[in-house]
ModelCIF file with pLDDT and N, C-alpha, C, O atoms, coordinates in Angstrom:
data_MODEL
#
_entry.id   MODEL 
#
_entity.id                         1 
_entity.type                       polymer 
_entity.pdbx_number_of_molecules   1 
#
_entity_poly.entity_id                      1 
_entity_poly.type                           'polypeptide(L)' 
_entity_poly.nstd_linkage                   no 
_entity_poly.nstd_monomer                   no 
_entity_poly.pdbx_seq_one_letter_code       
;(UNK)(UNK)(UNK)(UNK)(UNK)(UNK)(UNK)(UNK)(UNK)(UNK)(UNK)(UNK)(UNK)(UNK)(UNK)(UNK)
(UNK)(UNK)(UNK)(UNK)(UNK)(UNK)(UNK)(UNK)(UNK)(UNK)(UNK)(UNK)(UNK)(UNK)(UNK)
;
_entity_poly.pdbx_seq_one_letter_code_can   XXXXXXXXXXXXXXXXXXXXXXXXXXXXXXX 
_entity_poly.pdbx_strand_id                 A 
#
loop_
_entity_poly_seq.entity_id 
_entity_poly_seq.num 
_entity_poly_seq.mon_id 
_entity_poly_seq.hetero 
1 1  UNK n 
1 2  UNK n 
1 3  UNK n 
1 4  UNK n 
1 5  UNK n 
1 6  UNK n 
1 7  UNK n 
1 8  UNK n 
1 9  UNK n 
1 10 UNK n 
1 11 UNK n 
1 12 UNK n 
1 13 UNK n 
1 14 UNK n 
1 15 UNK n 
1 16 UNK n 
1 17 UNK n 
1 18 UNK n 
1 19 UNK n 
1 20 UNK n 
1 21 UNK n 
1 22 UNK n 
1 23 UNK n 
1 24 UNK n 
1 25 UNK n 
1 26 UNK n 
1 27 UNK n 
1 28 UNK n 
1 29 UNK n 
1 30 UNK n 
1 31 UNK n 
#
_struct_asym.id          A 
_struct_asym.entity_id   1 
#
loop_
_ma_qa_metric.id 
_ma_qa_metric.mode 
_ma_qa_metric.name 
_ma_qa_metric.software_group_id 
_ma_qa_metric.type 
1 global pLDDT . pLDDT 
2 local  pLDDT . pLDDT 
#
_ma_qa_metric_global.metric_id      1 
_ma_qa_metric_global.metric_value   93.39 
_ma_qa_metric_global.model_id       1 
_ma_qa_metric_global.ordinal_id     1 
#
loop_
_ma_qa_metric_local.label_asym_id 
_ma_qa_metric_local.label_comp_id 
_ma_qa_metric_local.label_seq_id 
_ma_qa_metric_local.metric_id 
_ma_qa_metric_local.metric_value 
_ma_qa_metric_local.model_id 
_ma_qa_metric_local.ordinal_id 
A UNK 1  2 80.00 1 1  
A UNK 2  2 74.00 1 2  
A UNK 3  2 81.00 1 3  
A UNK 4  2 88.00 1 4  
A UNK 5  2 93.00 1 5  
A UNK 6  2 94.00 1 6  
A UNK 7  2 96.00 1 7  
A UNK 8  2 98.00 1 8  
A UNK 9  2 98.00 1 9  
A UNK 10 2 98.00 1 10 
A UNK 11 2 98.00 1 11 
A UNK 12 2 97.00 1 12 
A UNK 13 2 93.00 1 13 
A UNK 14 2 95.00 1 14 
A UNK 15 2 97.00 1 15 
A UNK 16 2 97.00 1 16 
A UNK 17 2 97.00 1 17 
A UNK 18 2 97.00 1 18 
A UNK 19 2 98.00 1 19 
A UNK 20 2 98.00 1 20 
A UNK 21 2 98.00 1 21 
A UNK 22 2 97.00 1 22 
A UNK 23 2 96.00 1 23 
A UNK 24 2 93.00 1 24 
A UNK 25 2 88.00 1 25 
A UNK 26 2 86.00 1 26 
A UNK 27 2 89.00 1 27 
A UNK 28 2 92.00 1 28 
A UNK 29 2 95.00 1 29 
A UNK 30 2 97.00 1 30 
A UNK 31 2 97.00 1 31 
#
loop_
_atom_site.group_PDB 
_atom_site.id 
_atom_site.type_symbol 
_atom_site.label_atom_id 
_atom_site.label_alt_id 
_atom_site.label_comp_id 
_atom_site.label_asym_id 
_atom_site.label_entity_id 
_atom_site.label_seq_id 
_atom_site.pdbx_PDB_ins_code 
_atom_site.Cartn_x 
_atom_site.Cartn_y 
_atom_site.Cartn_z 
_atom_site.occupancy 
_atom_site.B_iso_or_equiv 
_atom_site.pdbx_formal_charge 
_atom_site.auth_seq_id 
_atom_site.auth_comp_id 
_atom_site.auth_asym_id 
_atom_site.auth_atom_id 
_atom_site.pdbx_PDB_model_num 
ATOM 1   N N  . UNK A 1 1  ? 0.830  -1.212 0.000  1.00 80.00 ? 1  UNK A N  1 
ATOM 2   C CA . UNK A 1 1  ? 0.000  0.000  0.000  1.00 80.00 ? 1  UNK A CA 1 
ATOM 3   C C  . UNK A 1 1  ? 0.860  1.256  0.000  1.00 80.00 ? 1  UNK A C  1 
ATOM 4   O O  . UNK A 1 1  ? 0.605  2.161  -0.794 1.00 80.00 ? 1  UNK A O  1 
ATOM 5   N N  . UNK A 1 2  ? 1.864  1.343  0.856  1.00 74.00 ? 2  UNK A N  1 
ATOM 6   C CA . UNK A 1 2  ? 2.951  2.357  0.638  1.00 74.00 ? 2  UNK A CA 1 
ATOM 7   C C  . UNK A 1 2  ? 4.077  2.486  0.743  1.00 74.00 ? 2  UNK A C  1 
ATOM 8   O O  . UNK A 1 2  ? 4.732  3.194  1.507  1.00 74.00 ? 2  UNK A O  1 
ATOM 9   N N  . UNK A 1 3  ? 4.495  1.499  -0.366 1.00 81.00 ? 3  UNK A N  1 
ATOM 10  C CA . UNK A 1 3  ? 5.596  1.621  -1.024 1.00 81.00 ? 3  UNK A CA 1 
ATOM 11  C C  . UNK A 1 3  ? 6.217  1.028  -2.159 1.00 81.00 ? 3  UNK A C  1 
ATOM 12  O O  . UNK A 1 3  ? 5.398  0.109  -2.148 1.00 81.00 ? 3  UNK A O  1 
ATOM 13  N N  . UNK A 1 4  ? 7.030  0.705  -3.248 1.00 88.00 ? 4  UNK A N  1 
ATOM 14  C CA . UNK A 1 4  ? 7.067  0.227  -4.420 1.00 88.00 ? 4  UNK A CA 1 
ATOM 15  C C  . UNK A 1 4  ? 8.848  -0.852 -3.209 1.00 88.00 ? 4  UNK A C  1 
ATOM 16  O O  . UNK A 1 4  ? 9.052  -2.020 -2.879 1.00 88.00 ? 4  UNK A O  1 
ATOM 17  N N  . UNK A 1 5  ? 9.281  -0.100 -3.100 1.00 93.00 ? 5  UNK A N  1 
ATOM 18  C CA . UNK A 1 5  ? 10.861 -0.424 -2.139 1.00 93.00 ? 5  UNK A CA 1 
ATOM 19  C C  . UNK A 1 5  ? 10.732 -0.393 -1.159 1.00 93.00 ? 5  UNK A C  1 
ATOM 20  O O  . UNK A 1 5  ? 9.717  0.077  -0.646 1.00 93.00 ? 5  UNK A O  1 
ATOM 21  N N  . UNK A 1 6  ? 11.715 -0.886 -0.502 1.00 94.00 ? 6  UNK A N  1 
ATOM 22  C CA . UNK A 1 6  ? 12.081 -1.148 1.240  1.00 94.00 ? 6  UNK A CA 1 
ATOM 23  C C  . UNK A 1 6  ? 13.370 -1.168 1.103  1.00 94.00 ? 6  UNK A C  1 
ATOM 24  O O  . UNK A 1 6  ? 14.043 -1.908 0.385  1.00 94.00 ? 6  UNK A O  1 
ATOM 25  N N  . UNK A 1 7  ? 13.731 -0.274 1.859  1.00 96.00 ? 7  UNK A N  1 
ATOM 26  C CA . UNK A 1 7  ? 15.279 -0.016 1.872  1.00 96.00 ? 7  UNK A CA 1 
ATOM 27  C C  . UNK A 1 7  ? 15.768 -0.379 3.740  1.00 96.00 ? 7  UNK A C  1 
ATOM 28  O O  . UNK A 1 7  ? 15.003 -0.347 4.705  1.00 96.00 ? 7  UNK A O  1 
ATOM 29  N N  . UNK A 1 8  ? 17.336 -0.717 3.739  1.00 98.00 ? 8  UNK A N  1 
ATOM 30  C CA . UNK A 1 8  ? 17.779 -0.622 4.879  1.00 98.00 ? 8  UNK A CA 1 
ATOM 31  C C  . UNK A 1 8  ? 19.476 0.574  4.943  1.00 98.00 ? 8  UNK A C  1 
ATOM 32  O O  . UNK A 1 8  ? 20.408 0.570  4.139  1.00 98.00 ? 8  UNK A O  1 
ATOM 33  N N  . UNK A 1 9  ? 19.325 1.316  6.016  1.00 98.00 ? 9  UNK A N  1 
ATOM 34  C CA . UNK A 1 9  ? 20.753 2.445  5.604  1.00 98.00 ? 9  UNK A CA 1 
ATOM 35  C C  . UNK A 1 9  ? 20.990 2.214  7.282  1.00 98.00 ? 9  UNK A C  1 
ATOM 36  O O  . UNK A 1 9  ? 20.203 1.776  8.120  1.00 98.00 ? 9  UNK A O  1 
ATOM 37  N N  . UNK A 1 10 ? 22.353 2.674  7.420  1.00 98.00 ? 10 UNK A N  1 
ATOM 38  C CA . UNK A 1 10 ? 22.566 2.976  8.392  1.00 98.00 ? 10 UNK A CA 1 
ATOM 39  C C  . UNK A 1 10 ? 23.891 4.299  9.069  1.00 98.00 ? 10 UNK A C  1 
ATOM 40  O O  . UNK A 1 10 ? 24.607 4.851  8.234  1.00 98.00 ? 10 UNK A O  1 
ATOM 41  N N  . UNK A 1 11 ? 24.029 4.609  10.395 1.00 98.00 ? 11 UNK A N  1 
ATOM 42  C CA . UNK A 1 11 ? 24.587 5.312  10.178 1.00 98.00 ? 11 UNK A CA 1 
ATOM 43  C C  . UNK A 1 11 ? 25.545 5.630  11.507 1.00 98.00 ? 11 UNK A C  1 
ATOM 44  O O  . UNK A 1 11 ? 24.990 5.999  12.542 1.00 98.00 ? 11 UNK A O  1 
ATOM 45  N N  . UNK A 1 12 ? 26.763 5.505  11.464 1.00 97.00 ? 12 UNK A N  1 
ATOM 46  C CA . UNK A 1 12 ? 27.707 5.050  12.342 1.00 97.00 ? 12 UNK A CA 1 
ATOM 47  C C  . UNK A 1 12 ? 28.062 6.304  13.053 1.00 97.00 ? 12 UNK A C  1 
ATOM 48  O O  . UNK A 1 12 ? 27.919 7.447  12.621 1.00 97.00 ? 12 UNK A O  1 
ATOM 49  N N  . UNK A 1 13 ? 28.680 5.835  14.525 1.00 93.00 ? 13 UNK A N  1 
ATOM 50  C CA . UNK A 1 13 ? 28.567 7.162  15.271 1.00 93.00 ? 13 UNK A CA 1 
ATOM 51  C C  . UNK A 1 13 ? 29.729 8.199  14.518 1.00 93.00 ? 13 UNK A C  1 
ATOM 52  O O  . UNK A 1 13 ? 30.722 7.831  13.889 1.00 93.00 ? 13 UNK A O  1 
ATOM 53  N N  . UNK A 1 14 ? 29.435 9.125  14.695 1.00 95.00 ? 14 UNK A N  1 
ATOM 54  C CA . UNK A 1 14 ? 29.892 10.484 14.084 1.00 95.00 ? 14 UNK A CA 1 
ATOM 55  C C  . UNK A 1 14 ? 29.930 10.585 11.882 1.00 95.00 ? 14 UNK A C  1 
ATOM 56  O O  . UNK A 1 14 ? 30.789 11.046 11.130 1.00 95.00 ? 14 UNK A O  1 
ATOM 57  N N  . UNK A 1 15 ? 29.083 10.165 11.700 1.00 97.00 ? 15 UNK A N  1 
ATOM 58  C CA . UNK A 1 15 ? 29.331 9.873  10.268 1.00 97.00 ? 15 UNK A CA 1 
ATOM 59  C C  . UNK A 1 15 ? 27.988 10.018 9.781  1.00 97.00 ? 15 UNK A C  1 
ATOM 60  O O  . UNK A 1 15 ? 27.146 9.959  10.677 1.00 97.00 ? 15 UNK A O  1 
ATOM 61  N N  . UNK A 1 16 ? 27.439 10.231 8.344  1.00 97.00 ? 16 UNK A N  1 
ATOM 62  C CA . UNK A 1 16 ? 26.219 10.690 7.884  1.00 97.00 ? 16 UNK A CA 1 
ATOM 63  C C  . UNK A 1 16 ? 25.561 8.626  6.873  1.00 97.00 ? 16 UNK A C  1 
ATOM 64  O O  . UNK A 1 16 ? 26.058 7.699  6.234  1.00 97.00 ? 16 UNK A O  1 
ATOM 65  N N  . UNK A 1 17 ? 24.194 9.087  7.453  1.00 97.00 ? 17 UNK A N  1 
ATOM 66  C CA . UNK A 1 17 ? 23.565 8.265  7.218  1.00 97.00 ? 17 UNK A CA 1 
ATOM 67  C C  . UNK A 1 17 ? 23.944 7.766  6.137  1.00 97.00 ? 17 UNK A C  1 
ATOM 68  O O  . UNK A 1 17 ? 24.616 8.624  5.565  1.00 97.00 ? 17 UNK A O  1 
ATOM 69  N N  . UNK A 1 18 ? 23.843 6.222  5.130  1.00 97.00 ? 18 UNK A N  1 
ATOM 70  C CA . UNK A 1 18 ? 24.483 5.982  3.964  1.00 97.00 ? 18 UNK A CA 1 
ATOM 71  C C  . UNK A 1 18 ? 23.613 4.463  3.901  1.00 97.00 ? 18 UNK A C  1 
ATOM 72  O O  . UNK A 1 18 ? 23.365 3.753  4.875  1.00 97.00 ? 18 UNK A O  1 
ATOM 73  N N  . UNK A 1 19 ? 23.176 4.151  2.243  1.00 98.00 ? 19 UNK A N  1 
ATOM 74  C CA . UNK A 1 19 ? 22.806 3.229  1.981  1.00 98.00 ? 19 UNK A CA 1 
ATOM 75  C C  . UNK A 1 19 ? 23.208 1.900  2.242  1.00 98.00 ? 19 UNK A C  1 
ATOM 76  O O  . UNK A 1 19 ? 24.419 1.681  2.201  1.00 98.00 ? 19 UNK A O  1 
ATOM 77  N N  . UNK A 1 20 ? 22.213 0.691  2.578  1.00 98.00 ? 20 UNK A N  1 
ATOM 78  C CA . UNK A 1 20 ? 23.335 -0.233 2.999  1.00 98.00 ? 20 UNK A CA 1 
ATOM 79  C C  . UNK A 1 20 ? 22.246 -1.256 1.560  1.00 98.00 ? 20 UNK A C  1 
ATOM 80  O O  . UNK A 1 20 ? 22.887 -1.834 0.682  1.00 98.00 ? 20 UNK A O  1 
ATOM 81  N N  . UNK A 1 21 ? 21.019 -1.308 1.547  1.00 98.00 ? 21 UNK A N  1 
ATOM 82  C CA . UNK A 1 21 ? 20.778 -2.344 0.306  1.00 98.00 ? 21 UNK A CA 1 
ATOM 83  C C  . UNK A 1 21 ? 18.905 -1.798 0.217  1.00 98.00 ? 21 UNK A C  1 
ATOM 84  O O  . UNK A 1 21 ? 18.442 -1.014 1.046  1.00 98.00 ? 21 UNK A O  1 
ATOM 85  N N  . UNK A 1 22 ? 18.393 -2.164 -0.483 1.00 97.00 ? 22 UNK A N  1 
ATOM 86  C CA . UNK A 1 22 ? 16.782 -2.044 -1.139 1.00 97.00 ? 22 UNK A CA 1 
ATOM 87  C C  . UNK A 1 22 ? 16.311 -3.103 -1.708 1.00 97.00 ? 22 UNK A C  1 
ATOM 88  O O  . UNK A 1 22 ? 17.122 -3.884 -2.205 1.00 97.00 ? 22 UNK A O  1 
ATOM 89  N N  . UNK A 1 23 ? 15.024 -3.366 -1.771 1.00 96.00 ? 23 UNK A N  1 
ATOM 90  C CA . UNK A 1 23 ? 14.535 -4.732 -2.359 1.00 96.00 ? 23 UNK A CA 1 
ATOM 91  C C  . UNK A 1 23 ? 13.493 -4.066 -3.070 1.00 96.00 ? 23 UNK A C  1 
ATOM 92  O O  . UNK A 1 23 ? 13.118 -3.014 -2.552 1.00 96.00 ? 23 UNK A O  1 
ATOM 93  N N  . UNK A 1 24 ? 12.996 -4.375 -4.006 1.00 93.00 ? 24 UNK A N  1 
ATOM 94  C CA . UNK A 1 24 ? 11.836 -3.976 -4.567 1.00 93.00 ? 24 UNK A CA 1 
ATOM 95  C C  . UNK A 1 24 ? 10.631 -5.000 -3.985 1.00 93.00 ? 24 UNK A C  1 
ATOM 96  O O  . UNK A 1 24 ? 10.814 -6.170 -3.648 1.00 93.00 ? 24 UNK A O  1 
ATOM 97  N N  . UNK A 1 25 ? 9.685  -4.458 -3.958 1.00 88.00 ? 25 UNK A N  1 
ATOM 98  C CA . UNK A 1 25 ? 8.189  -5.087 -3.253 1.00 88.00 ? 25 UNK A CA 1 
ATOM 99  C C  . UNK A 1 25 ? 7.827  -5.976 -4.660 1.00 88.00 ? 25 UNK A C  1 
ATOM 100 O O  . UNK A 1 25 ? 7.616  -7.186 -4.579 1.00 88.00 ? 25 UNK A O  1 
ATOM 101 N N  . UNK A 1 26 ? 7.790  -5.421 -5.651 1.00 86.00 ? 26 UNK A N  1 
ATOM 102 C CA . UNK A 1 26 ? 6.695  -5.685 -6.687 1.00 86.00 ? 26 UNK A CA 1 
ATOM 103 C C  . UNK A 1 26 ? 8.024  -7.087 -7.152 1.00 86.00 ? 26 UNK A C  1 
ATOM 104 O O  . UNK A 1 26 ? 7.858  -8.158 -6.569 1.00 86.00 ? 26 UNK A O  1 
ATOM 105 N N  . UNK A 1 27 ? 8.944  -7.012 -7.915 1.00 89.00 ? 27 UNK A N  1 
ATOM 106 C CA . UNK A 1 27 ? 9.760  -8.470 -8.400 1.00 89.00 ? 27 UNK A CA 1 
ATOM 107 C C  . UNK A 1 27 ? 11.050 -8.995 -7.422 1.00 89.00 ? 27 UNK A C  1 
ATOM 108 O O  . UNK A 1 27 ? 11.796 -9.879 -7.845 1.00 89.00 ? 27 UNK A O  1 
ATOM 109 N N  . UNK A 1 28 ? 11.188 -8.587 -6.525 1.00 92.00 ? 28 UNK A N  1 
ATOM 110 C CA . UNK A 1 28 ? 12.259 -8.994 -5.429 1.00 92.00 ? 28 UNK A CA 1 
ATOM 111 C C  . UNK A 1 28 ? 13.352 -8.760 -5.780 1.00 92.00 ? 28 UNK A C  1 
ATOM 112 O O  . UNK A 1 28 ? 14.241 -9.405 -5.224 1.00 92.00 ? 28 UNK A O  1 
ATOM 113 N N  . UNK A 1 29 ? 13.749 -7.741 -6.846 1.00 95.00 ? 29 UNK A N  1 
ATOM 114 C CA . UNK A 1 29 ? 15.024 -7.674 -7.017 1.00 95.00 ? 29 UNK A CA 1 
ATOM 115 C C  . UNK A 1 29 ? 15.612 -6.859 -5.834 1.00 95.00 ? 29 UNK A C  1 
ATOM 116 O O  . UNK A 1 29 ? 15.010 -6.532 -4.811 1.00 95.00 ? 29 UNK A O  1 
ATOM 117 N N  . UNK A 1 30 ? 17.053 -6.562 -6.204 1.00 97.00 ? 30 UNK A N  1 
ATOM 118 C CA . UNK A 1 30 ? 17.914 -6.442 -5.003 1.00 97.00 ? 30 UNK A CA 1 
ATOM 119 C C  . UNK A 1 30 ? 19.374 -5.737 -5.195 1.00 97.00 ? 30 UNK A C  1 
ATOM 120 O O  . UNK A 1 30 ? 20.271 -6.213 -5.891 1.00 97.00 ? 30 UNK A O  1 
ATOM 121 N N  . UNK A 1 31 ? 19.445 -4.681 -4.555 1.00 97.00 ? 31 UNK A N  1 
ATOM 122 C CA . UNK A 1 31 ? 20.612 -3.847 -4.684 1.00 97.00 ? 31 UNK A CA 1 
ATOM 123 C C  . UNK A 1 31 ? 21.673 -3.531 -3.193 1.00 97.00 ? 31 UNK A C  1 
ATOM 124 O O  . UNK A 1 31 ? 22.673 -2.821 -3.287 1.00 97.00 ? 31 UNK A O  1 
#
């Protein structure tokens, strides 16, 4: 219902948030 992706990021002490991977909802691909 709201969302096409699901992403996970994270972000280590003193350092700026940063991608860690995404899945798509709709064919399961994966980055």
């Amino acid at each position: 219902d709201y969302g096409t992706a699901v992403a996970w990021f994270r972000q280590a002490p003193g350092k700026e948030r940063e991608f860690v991977s995404t899945i798509s909802w709709r064919d399961g691909s994966t980055y």
